[in-house]
N, C-alpha and C. Protein backbone atom coordinates (compact mmCIF):
# COMPACT_ATOMS: atom_id res chain seq x y z
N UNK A 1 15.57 -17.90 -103.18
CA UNK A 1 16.15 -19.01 -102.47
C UNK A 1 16.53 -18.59 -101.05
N UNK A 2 16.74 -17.23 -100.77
CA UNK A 2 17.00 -17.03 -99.20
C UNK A 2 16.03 -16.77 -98.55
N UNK A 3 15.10 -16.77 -99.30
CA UNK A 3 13.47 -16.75 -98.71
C UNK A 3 13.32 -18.06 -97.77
N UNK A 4 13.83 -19.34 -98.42
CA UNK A 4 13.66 -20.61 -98.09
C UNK A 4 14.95 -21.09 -96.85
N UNK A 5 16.07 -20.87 -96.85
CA UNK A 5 17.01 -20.83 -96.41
C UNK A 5 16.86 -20.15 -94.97
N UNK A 6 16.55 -19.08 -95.07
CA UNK A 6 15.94 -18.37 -93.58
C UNK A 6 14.73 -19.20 -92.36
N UNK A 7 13.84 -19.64 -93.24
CA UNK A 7 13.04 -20.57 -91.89
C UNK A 7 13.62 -21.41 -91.82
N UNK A 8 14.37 -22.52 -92.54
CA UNK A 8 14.84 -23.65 -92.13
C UNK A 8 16.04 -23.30 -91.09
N UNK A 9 16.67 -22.39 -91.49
CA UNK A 9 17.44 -22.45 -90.33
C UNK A 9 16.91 -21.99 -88.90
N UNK A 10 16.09 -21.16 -89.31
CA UNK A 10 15.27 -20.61 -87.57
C UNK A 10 14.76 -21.85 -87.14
N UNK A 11 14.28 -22.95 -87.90
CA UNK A 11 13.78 -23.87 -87.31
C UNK A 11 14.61 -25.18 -86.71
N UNK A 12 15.56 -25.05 -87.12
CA UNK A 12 16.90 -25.92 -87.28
C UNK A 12 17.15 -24.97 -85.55
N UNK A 13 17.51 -23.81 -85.40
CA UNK A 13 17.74 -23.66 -84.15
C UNK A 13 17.07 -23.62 -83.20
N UNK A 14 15.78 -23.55 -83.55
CA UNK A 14 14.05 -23.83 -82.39
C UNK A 14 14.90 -25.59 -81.81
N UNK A 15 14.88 -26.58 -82.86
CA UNK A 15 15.10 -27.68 -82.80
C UNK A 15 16.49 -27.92 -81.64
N UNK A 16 17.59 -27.31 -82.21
CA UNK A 16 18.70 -27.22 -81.30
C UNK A 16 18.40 -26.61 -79.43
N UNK A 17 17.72 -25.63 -79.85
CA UNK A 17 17.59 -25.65 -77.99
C UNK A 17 16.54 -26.10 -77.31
N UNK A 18 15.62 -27.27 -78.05
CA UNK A 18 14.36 -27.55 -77.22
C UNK A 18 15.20 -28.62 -76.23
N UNK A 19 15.89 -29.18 -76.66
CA UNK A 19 16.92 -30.56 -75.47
C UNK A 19 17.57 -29.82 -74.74
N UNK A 20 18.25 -28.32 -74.51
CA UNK A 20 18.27 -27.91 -73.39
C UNK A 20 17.65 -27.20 -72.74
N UNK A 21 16.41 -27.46 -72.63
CA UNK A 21 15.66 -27.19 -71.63
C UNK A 21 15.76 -28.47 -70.22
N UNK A 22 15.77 -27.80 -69.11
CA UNK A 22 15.50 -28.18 -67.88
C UNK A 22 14.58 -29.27 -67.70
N UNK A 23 14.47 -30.68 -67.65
CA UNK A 23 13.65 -31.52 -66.85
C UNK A 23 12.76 -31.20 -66.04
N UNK A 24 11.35 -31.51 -65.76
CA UNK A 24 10.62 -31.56 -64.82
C UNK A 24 11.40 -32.01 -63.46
N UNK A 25 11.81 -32.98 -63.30
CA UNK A 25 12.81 -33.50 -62.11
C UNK A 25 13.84 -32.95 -61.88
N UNK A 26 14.67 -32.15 -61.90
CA UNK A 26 15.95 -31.41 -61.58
C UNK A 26 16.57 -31.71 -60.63
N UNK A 27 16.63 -32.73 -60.07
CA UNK A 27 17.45 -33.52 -59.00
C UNK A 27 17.38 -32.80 -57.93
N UNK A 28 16.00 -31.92 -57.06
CA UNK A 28 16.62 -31.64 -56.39
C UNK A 28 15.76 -32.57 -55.14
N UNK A 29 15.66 -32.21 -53.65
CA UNK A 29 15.38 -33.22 -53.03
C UNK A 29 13.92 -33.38 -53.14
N UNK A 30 13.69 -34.54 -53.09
CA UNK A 30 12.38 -35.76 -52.66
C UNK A 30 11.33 -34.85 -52.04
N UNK A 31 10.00 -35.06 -52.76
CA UNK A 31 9.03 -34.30 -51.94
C UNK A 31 8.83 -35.44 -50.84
N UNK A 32 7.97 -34.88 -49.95
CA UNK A 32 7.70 -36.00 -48.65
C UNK A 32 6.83 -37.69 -49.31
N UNK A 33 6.05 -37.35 -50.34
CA UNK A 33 5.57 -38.87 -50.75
C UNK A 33 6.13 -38.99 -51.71
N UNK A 34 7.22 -38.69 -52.08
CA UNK A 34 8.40 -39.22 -53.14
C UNK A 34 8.11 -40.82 -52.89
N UNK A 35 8.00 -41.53 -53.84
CA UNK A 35 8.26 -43.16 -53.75
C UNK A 35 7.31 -43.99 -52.92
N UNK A 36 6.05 -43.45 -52.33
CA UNK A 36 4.96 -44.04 -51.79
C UNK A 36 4.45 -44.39 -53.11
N UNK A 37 3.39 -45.66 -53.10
CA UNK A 37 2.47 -46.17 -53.42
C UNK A 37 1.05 -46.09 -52.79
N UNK A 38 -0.32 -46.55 -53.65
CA UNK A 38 -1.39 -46.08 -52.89
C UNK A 38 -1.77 -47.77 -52.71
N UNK A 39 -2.86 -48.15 -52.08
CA UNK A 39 -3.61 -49.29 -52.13
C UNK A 39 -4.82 -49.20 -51.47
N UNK A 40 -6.24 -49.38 -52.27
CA UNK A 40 -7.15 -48.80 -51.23
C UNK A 40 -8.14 -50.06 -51.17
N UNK A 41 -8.97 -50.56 -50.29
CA UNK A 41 -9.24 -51.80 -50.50
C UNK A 41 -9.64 -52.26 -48.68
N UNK A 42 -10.49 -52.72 -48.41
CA UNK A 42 -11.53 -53.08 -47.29
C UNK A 42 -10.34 -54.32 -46.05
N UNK A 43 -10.22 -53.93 -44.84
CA UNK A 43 -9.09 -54.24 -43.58
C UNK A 43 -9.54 -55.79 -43.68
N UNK A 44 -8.86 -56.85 -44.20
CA UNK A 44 -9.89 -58.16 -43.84
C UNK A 44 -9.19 -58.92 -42.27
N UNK A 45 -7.64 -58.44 -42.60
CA UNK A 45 -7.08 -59.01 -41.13
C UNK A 45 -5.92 -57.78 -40.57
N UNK A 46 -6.04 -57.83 -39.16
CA UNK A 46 -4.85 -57.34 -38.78
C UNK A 46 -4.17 -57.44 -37.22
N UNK A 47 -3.01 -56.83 -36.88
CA UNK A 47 -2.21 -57.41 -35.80
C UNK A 47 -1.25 -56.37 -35.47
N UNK A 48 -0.79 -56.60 -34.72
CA UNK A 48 0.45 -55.90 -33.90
C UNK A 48 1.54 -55.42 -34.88
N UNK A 49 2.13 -56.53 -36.10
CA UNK A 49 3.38 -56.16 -37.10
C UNK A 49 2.33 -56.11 -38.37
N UNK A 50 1.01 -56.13 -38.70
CA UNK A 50 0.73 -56.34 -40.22
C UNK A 50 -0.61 -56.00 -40.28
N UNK A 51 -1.10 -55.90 -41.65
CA UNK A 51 -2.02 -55.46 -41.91
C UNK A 51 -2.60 -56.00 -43.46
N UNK A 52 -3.88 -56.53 -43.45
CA UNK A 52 -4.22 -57.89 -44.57
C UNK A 52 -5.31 -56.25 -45.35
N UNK A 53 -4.96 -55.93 -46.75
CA UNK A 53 -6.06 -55.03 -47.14
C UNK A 53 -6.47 -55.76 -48.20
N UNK A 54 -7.45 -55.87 -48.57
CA UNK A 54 -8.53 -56.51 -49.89
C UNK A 54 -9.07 -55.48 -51.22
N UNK A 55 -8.97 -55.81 -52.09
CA UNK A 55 -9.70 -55.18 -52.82
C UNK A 55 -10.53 -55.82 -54.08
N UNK A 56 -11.37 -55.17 -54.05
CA UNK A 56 -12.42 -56.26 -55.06
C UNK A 56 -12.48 -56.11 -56.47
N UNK A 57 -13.92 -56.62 -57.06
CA UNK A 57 -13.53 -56.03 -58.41
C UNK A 57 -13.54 -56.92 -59.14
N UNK A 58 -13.19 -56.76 -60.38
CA UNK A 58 -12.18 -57.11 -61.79
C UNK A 58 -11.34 -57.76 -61.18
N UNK A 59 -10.37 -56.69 -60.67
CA UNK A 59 -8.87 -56.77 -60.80
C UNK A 59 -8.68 -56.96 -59.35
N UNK A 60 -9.44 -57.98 -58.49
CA UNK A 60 -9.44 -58.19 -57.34
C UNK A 60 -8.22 -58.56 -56.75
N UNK A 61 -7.85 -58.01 -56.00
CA UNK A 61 -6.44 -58.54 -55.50
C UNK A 61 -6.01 -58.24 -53.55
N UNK A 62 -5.28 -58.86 -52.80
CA UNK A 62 -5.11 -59.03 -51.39
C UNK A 62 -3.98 -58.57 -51.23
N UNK A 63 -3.24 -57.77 -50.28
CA UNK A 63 -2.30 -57.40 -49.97
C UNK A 63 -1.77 -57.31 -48.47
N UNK A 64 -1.08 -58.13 -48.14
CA UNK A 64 -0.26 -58.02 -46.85
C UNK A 64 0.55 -56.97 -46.37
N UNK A 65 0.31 -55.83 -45.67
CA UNK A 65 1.89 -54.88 -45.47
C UNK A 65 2.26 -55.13 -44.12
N UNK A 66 3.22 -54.51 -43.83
CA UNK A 66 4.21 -54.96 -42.70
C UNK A 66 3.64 -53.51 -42.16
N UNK A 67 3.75 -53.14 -40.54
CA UNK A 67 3.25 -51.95 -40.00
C UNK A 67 5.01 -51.27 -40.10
N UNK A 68 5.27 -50.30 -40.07
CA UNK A 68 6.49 -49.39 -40.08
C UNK A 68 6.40 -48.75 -38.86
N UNK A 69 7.76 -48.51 -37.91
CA UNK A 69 7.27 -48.36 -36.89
C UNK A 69 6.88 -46.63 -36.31
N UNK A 70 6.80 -46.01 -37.21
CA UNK A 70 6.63 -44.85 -36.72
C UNK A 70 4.80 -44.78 -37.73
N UNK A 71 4.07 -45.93 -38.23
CA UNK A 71 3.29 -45.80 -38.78
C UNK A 71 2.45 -44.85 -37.54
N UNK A 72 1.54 -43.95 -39.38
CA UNK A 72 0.58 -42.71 -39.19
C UNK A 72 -1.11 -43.28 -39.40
N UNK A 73 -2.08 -42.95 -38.55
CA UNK A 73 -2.83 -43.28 -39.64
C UNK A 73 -3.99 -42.32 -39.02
N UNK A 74 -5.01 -42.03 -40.06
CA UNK A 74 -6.22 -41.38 -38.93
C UNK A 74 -7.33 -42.09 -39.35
N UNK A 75 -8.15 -41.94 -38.28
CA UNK A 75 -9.18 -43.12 -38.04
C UNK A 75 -9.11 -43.98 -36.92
N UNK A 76 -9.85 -44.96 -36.90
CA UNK A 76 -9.48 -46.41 -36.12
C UNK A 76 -9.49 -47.37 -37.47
N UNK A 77 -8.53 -47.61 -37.37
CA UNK A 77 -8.35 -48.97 -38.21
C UNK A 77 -8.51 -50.34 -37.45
N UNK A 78 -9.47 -50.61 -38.57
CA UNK A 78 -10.44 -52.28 -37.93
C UNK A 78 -10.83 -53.06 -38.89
N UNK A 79 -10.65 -53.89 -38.54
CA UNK A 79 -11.73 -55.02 -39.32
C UNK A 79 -12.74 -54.45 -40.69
N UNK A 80 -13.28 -54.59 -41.58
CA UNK A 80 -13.97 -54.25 -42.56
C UNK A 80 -13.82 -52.82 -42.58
N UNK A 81 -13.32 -51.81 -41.95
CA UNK A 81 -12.77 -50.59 -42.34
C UNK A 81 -12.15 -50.46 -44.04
N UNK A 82 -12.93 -49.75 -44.67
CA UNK A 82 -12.20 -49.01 -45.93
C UNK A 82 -10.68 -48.05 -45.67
N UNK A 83 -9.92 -48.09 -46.36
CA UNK A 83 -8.72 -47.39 -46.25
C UNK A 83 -7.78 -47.81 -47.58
N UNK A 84 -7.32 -46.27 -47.47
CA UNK A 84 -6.04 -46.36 -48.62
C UNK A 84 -4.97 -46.39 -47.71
N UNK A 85 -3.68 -47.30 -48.09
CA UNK A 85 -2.57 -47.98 -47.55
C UNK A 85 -1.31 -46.87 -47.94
N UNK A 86 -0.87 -45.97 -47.81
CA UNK A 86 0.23 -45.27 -48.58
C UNK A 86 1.39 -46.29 -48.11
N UNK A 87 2.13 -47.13 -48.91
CA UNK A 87 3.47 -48.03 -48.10
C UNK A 87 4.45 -47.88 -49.39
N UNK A 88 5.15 -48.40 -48.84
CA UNK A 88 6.59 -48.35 -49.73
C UNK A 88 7.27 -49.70 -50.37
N UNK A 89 7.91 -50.16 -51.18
CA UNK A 89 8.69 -51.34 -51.06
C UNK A 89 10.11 -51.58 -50.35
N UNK A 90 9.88 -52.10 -49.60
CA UNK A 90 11.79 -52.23 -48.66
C UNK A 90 11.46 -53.55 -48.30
N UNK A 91 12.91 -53.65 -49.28
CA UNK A 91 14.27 -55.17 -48.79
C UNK A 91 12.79 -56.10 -49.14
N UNK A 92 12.16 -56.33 -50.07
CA UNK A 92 11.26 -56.86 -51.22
C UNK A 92 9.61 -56.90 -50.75
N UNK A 93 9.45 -56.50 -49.48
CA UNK A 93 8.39 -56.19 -48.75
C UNK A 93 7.63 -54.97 -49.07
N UNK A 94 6.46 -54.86 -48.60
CA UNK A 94 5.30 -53.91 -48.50
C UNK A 94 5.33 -53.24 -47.32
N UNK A 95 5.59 -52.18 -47.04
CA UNK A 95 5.53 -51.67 -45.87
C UNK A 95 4.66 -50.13 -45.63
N UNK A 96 3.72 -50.35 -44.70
CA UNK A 96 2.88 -49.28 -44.81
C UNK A 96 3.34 -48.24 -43.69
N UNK A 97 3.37 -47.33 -44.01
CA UNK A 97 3.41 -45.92 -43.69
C UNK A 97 2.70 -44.86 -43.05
N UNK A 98 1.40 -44.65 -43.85
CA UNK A 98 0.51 -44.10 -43.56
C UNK A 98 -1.17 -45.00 -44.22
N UNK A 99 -1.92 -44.85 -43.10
CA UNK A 99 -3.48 -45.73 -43.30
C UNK A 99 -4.45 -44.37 -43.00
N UNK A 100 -4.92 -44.06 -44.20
CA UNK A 100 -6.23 -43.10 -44.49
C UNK A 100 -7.68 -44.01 -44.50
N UNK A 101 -8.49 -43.91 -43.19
CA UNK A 101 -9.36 -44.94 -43.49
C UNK A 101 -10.75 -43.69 -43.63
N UNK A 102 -11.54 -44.49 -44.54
CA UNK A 102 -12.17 -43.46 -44.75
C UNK A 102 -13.74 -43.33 -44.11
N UNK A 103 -14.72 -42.62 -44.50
CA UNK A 103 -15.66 -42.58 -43.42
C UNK A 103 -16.86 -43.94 -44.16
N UNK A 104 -17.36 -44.33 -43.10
CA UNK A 104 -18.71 -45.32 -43.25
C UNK A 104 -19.52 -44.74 -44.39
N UNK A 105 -19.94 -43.77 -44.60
CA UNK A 105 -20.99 -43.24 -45.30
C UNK A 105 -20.45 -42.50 -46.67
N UNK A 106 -19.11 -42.61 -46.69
CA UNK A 106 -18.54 -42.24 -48.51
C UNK A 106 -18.73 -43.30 -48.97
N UNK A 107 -19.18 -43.15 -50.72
CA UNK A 107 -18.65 -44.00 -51.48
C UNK A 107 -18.02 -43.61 -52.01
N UNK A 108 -17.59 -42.92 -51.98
CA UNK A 108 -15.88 -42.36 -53.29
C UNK A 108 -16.54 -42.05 -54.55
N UNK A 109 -17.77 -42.54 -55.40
CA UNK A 109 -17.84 -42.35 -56.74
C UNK A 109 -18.97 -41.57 -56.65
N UNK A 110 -19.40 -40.64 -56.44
CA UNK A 110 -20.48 -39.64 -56.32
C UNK A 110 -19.58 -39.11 -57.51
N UNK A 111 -20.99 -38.51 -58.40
CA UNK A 111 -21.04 -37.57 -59.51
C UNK A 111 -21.45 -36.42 -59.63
């Protein structure tokens, strides 16, 4: 019987310290794209405060962001330009951040 008595308890204490282990997140500070979002999807309109991105598909869907004013982007962003949107949500808005537009001649799904 202490044959039996011996693993259960080793396992009984495996069990006891797996919950204190350390979190992946450990509160400490925010990497730099902490809390960005992506959106990638073809320029259909844009302007001085905003930026109209499209995306097709299935799951086709349009998105308005607001420009942020220290917005980053590389490329020229234009008209039918491809680009991923990195923006944020503030005060219930879309607000973009950084615009990765990408080159004429990728398609992204090469195998």
């Amino acid at each position: 019987m202490a044959v039996l008595v011996a693993p259960l308890a080793g396992g009984a204490t495996r069990a006891q310290a797996a919950p204190k282990r350390a979190p992946h997140n450990t509160g400490a500070a925010p990497s730099k794209s902490a809390g960005y979002r992506q959106f990638t999807g073809t320029v259909v309109a844009l302007d001085a405060s905003s930026i109209t991105v499209e995306r097709g598909g299935k799951a086709a869907k349009q998105m308005v962001f607001v420009r942020n004013t220290s917005l980053r982007s590389t490329g020229d962003v234009e008209k039918d330009a491809r680009v991923t949107v990195y923006w944020r949500d503030e005060a219930g808005k879309p607000v973009a951040h950084r615009i990765v537009v990408k080159e004429a001649g990728t398609s992204g799904g090469s195998r």
